[in-house]
C-alpha atoms as a PDB file:
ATOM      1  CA  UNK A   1      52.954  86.531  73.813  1.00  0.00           C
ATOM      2  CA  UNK A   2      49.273  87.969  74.666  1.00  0.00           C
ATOM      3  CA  UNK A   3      50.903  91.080  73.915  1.00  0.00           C
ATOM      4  CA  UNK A   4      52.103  89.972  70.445  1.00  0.00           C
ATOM      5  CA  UNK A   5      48.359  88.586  69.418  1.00  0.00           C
ATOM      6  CA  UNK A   6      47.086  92.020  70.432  1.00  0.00           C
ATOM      7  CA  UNK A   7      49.684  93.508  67.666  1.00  0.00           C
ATOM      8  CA  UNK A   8      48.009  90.879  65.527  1.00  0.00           C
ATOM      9  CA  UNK A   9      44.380  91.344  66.421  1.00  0.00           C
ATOM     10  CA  UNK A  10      45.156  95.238  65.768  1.00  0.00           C
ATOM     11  CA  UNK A  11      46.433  94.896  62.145  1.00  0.00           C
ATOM     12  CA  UNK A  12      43.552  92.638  61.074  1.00  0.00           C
ATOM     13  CA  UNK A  13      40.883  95.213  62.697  1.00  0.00           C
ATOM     14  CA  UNK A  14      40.711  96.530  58.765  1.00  0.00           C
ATOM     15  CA  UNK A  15      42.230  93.580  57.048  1.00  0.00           C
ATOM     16  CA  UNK A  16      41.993  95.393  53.476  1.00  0.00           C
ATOM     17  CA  UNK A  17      45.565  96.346  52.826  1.00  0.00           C
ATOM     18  CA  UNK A  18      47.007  92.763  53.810  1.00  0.00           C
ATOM     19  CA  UNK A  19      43.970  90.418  52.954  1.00  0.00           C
ATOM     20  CA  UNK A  20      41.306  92.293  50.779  1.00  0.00           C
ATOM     21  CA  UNK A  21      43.914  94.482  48.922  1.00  0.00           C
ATOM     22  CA  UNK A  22      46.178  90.955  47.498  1.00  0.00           C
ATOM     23  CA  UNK A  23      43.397  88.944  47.024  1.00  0.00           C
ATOM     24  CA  UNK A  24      41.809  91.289  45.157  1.00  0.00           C
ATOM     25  CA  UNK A  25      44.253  91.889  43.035  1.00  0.00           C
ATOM     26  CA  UNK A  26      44.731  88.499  41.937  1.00  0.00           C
ATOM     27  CA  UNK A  27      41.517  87.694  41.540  1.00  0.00           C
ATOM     28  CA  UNK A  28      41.263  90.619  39.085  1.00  0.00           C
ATOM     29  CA  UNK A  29      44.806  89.735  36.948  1.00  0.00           C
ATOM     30  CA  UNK A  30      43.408  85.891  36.973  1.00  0.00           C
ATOM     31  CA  UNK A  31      40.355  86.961  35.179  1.00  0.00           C
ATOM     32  CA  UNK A  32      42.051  88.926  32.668  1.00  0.00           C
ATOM     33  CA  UNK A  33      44.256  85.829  31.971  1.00  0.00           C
ATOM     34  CA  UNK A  34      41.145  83.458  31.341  1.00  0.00           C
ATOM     35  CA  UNK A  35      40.296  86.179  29.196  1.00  0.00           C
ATOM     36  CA  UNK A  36      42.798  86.713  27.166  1.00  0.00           C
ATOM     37  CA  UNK A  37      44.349  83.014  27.197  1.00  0.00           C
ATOM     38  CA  UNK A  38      40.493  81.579  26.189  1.00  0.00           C
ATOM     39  CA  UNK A  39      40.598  84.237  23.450  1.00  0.00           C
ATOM     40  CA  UNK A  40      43.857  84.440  21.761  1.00  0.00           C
ATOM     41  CA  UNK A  41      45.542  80.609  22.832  1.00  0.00           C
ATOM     42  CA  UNK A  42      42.142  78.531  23.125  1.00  0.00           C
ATOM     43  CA  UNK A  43      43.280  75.100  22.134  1.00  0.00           C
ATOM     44  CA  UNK A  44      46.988  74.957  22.628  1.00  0.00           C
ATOM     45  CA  UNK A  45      47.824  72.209  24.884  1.00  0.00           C
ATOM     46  CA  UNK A  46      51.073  73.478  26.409  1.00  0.00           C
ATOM     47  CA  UNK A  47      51.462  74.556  29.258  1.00  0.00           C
ATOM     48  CA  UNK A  48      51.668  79.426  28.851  1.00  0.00           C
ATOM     49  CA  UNK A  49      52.980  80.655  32.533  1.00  0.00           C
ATOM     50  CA  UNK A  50      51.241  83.839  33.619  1.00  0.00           C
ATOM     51  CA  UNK A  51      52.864  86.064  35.480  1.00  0.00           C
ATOM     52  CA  UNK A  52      49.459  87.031  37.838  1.00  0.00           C
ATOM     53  CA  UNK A  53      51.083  85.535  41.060  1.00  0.00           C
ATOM     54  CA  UNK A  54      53.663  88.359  41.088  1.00  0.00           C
ATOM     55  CA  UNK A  55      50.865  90.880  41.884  1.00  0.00           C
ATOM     56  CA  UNK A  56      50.466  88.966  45.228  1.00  0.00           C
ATOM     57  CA  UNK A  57      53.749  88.917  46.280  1.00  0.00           C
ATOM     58  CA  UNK A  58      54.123  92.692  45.629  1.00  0.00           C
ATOM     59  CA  UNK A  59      50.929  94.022  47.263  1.00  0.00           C
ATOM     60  CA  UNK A  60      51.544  92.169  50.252  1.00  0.00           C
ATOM     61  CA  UNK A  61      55.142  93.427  50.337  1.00  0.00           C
ATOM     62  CA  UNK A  62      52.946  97.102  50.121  1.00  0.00           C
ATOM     63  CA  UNK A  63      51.107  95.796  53.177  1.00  0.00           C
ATOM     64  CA  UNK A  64      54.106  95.545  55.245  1.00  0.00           C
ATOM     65  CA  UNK A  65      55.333  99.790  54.503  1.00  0.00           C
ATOM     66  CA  UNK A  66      51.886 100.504  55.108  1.00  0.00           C
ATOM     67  CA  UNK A  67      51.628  98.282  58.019  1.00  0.00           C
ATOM     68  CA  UNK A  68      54.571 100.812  59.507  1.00  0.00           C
ATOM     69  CA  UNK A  69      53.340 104.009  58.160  1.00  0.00           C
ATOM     70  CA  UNK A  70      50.377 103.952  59.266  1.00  0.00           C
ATOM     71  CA  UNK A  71      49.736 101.479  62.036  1.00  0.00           C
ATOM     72  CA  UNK A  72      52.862 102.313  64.099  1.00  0.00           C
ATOM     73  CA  UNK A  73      51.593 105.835  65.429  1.00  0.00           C
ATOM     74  CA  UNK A  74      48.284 104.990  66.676  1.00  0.00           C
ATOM     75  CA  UNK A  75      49.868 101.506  68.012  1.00  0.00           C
ATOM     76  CA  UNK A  76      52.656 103.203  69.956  1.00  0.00           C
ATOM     77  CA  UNK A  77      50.120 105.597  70.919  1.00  0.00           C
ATOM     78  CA  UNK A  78      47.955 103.218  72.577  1.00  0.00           C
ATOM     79  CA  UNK A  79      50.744 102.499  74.649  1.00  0.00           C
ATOM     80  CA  UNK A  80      52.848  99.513  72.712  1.00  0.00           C
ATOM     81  CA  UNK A  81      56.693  99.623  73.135  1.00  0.00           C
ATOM     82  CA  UNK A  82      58.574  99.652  69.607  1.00  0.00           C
ATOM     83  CA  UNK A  83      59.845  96.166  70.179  1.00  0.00           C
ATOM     84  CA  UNK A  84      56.390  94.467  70.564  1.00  0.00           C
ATOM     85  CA  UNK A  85      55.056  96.668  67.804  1.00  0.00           C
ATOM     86  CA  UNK A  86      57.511  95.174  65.395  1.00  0.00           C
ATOM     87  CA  UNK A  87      57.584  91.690  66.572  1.00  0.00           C
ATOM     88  CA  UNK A  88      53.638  91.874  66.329  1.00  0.00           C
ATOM     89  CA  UNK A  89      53.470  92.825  62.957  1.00  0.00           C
ATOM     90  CA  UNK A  90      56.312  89.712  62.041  1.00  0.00           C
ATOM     91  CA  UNK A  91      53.506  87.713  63.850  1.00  0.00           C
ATOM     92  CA  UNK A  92      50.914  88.973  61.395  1.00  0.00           C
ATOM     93  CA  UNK A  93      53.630  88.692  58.712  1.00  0.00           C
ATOM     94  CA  UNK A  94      54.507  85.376  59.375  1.00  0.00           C
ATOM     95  CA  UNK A  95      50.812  83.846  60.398  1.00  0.00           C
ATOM     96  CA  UNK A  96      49.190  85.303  57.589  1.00  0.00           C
ATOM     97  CA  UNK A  97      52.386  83.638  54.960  1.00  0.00           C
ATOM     98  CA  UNK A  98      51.883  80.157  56.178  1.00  0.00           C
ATOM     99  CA  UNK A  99      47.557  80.359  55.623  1.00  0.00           C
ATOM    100  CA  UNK A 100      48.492  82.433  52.215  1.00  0.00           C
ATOM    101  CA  UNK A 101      50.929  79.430  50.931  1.00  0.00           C
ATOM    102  CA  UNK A 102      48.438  76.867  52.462  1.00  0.00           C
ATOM    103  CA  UNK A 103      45.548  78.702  50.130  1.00  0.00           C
ATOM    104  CA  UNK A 104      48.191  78.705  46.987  1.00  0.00           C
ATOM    105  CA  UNK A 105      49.246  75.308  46.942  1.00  0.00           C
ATOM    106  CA  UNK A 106      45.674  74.469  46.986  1.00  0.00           C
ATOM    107  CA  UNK A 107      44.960  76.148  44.076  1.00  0.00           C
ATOM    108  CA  UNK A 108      47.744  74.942  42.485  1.00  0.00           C
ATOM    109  CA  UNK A 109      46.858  71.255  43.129  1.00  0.00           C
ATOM    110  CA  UNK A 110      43.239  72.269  41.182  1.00  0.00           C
ATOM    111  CA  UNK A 111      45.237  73.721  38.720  1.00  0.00           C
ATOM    112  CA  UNK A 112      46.802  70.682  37.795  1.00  0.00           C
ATOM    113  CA  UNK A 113      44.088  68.242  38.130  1.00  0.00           C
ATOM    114  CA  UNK A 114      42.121  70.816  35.662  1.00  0.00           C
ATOM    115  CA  UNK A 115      45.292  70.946  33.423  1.00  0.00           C
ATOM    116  CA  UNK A 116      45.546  74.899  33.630  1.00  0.00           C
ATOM    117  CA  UNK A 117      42.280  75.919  34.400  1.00  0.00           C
ATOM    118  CA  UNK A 118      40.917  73.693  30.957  1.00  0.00           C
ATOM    119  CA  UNK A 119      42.857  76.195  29.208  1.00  0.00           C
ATOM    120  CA  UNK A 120      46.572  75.154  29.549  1.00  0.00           C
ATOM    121  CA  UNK A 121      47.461  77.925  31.660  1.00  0.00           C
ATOM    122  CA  UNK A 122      49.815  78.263  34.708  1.00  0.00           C
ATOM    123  CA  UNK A 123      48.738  80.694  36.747  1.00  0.00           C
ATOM    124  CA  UNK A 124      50.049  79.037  40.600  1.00  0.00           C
ATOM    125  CA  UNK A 125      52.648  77.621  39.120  1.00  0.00           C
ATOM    126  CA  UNK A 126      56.207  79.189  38.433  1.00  0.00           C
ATOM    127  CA  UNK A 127      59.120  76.985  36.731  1.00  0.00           C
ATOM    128  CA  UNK A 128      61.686  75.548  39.142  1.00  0.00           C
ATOM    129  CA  UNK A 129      60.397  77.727  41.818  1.00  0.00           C
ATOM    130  CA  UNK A 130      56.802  77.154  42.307  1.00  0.00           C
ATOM    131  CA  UNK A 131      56.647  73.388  40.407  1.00  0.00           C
ATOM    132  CA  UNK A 132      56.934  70.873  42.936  1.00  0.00           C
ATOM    133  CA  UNK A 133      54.982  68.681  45.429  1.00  0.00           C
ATOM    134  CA  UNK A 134      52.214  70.861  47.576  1.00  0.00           C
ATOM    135  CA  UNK A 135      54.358  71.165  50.584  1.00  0.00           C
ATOM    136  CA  UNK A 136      57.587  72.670  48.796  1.00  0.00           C
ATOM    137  CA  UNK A 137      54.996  75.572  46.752  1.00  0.00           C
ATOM    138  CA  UNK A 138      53.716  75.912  50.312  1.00  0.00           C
ATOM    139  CA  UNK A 139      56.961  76.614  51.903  1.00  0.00           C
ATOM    140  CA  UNK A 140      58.235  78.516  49.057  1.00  0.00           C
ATOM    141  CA  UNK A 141      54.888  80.678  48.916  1.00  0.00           C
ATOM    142  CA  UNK A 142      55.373  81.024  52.734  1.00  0.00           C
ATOM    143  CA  UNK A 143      59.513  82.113  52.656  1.00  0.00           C
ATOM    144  CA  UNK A 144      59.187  84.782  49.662  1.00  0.00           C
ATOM    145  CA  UNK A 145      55.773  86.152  51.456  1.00  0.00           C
ATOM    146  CA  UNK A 146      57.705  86.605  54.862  1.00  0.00           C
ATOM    147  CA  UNK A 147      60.707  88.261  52.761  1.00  0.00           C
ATOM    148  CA  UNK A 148      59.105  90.430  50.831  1.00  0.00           C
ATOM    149  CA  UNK A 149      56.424  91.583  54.044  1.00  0.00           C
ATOM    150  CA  UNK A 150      60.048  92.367  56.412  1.00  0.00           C
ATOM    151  CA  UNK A 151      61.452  94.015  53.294  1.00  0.00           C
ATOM    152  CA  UNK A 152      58.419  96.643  53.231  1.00  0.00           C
ATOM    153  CA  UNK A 153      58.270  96.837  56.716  1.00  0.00           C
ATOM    154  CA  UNK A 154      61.803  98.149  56.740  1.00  0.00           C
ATOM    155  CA  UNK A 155      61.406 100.472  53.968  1.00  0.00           C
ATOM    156  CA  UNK A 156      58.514 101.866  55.843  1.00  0.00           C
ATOM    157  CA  UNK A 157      60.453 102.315  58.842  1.00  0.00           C
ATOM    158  CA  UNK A 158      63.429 103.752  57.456  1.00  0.00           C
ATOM    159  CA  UNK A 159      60.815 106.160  55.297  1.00  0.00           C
ATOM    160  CA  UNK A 160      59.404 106.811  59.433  1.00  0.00           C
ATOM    161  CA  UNK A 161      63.088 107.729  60.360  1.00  0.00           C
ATOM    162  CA  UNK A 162      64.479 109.795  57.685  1.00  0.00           C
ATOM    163  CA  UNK A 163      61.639 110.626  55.126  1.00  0.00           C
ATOM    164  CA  UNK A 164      61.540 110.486  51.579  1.00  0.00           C
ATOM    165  CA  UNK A 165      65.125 111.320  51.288  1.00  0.00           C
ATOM    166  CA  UNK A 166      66.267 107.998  53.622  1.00  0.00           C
ATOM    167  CA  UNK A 167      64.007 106.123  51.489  1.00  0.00           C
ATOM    168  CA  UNK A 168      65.661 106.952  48.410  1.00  0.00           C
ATOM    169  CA  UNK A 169      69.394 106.545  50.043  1.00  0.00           C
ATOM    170  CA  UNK A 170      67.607 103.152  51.324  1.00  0.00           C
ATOM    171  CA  UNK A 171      67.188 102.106  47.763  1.00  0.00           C
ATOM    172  CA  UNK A 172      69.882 103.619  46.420  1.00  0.00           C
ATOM    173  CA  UNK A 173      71.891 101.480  48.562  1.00  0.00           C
ATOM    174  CA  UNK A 174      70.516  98.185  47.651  1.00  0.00           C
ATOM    175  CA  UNK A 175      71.794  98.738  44.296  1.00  0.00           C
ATOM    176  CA  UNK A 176      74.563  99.886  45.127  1.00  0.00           C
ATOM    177  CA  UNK A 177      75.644  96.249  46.633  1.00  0.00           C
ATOM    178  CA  UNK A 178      73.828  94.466  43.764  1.00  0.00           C
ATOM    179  CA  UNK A 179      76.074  96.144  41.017  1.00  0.00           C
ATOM    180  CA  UNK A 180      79.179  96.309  43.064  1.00  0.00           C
ATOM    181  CA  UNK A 181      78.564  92.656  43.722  1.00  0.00           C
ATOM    182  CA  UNK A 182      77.791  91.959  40.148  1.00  0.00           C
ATOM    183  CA  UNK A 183      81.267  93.855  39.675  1.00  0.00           C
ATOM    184  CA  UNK A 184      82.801  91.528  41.792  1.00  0.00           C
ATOM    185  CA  UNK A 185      81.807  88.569  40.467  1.00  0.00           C
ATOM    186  CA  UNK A 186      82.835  89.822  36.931  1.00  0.00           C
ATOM    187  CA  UNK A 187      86.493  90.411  37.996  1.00  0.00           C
ATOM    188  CA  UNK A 188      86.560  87.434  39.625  1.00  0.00           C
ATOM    189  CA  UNK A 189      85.634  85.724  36.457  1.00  0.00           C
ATOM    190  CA  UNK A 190      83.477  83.564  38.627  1.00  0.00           C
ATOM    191  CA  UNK A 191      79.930  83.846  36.455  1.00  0.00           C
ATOM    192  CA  UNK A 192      80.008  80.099  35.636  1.00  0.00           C
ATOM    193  CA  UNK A 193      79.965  79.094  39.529  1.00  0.00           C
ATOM    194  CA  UNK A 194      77.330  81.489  40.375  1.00  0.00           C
ATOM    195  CA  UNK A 195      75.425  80.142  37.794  1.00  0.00           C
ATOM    196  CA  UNK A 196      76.113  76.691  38.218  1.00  0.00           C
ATOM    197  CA  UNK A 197      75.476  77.462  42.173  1.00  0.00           C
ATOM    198  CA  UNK A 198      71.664  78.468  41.581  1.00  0.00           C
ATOM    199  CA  UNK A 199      71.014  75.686  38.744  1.00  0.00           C
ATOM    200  CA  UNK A 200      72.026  72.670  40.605  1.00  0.00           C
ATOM    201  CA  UNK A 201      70.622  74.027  44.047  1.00  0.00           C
ATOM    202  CA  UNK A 202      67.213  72.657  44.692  1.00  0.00           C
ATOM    203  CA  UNK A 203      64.208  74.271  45.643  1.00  0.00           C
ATOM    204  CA  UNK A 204      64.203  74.005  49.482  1.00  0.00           C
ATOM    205  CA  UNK A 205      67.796  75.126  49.119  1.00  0.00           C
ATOM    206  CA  UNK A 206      66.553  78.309  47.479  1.00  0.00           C
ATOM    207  CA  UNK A 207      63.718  78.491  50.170  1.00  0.00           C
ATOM    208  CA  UNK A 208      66.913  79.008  52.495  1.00  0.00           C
ATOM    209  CA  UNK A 209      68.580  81.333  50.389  1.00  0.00           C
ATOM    210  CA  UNK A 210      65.307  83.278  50.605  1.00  0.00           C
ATOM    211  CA  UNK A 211      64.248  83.142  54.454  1.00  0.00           C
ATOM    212  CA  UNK A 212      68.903  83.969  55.175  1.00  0.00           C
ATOM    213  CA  UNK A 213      67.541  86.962  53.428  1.00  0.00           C
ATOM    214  CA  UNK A 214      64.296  87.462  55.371  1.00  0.00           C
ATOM    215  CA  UNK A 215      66.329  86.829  58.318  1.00  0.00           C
ATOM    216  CA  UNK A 216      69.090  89.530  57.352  1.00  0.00           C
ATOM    217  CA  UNK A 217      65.578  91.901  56.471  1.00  0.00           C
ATOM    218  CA  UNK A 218      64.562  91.537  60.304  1.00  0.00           C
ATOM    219  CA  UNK A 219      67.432  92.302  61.589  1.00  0.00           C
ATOM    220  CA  UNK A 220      67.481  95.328  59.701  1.00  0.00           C
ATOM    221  CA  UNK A 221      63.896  96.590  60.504  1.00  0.00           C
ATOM    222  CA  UNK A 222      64.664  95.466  64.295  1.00  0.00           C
ATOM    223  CA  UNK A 223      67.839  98.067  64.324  1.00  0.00           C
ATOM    224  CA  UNK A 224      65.624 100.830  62.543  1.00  0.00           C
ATOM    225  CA  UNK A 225      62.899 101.211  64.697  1.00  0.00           C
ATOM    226  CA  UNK A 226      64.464 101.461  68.041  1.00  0.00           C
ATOM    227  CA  UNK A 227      64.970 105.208  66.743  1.00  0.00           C
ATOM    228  CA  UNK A 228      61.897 105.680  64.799  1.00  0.00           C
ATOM    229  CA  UNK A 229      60.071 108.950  65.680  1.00  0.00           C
ATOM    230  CA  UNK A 230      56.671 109.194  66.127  1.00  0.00           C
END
């Protein structure tokens, strides 16, 4: 385990790309909303979702390729094996989710009390998904964080393995099963029952849906960089 919270303690040296870097960047797209909500829906009392929380999500997700792209040579260099490299940087992954949904669900609790900011916006808040009690936007925030982290940590360790061309087979692939799935489900006939599936399921039973996924994701990255050149 000390090993692990050295993996930990070496990401965070220069925090930017998975603290600064998302914070940042929704601090900036929050702005713009008060801005343009204040100026063009001042007034209105219901409720106008923004979409701001997205940029979050997806610049942490960029903080788990970069984590592997550029991190993993200097860390194996300094003498880490590949399999306490990776589990470190889940560590990170996982420590910095659960602090990052505590933070969220905080601000979404002001965001209520203040009805949208006084301006009847939803910035922390997401129908269905990110609309319940503190502790289910906390675990929610905390599962899709993880997923999307492990996602970009595989892509950067498949883009470590096989270069831009892997990459792009990478992606290709995950297509691939999305439309051949979607294909399926067509033939089937069996739309109605998928869609019945995710309308009646609740949101901790998406926040499983989410971490199977995340799950599936390690496993993935786990298998990838036992080969990974440095």
């Amino acid at each position: 385990m000390s090993t692990l919270v050295k993996v930990v303690r070496y990401h965070l040296v220069k925090p930017d790309n998975l603290v600064f870097v998302p914070w940042a960047v929704l601090v900036v797209g929050f702005a713009v909303n008060v801005m343009v909500v204040a100026t063009t829906f001042g007034g209105q009392s219901t409720i106008r979702y923004m979409g701001t929380l997205a940029a979050l999500y997806l610049t942490f997700s960029v903080g788990g390729v970069t984590s592997i792209t550029r991190a993993l040579p200097l860390g194996l260099g300094l003498g880490l094996s590949r399999r306490s490299f990776y589990l470190g940087t889940v560590l990170t992954a996982v420590s910095l989710a659960v602090v990052y949904g505590l933070i969220l669900a905080l601000l979404q609790a002001i965001e209520r009390w203040t009805h949208g900011w006084g301006l009847s916006m939803g910035v922390f808040r997401a129908p269905f998904i990110l609309e319940g009690p503190w502790y289910l936007t906390w675990l929610m925030s905390f599962v899709l964080l993880t997923l999307l982290f492990v996602w970009g940590v595989w892509s950067g360790l498949v883009y470590r393995r096989w270069n831009l061309i892997g990459l792009w087979a990478f992606m290709a692939a995950q297509v691939i099963v999305g439309v051949v799935a979607a294909l399926v489900v067509t033939w089937m006939g069996a739309w109605h029952h998928v869609g019945h599936f995710f309308v009646t399921l609740s949101a901790p039973g998406i926040a499983g849906v989410v971490a199977l996924f995340a799950m599936l994701f390690l496993a993935g990255g786990f298998a990838t960089i036992r080969r990974v050149a440095v």
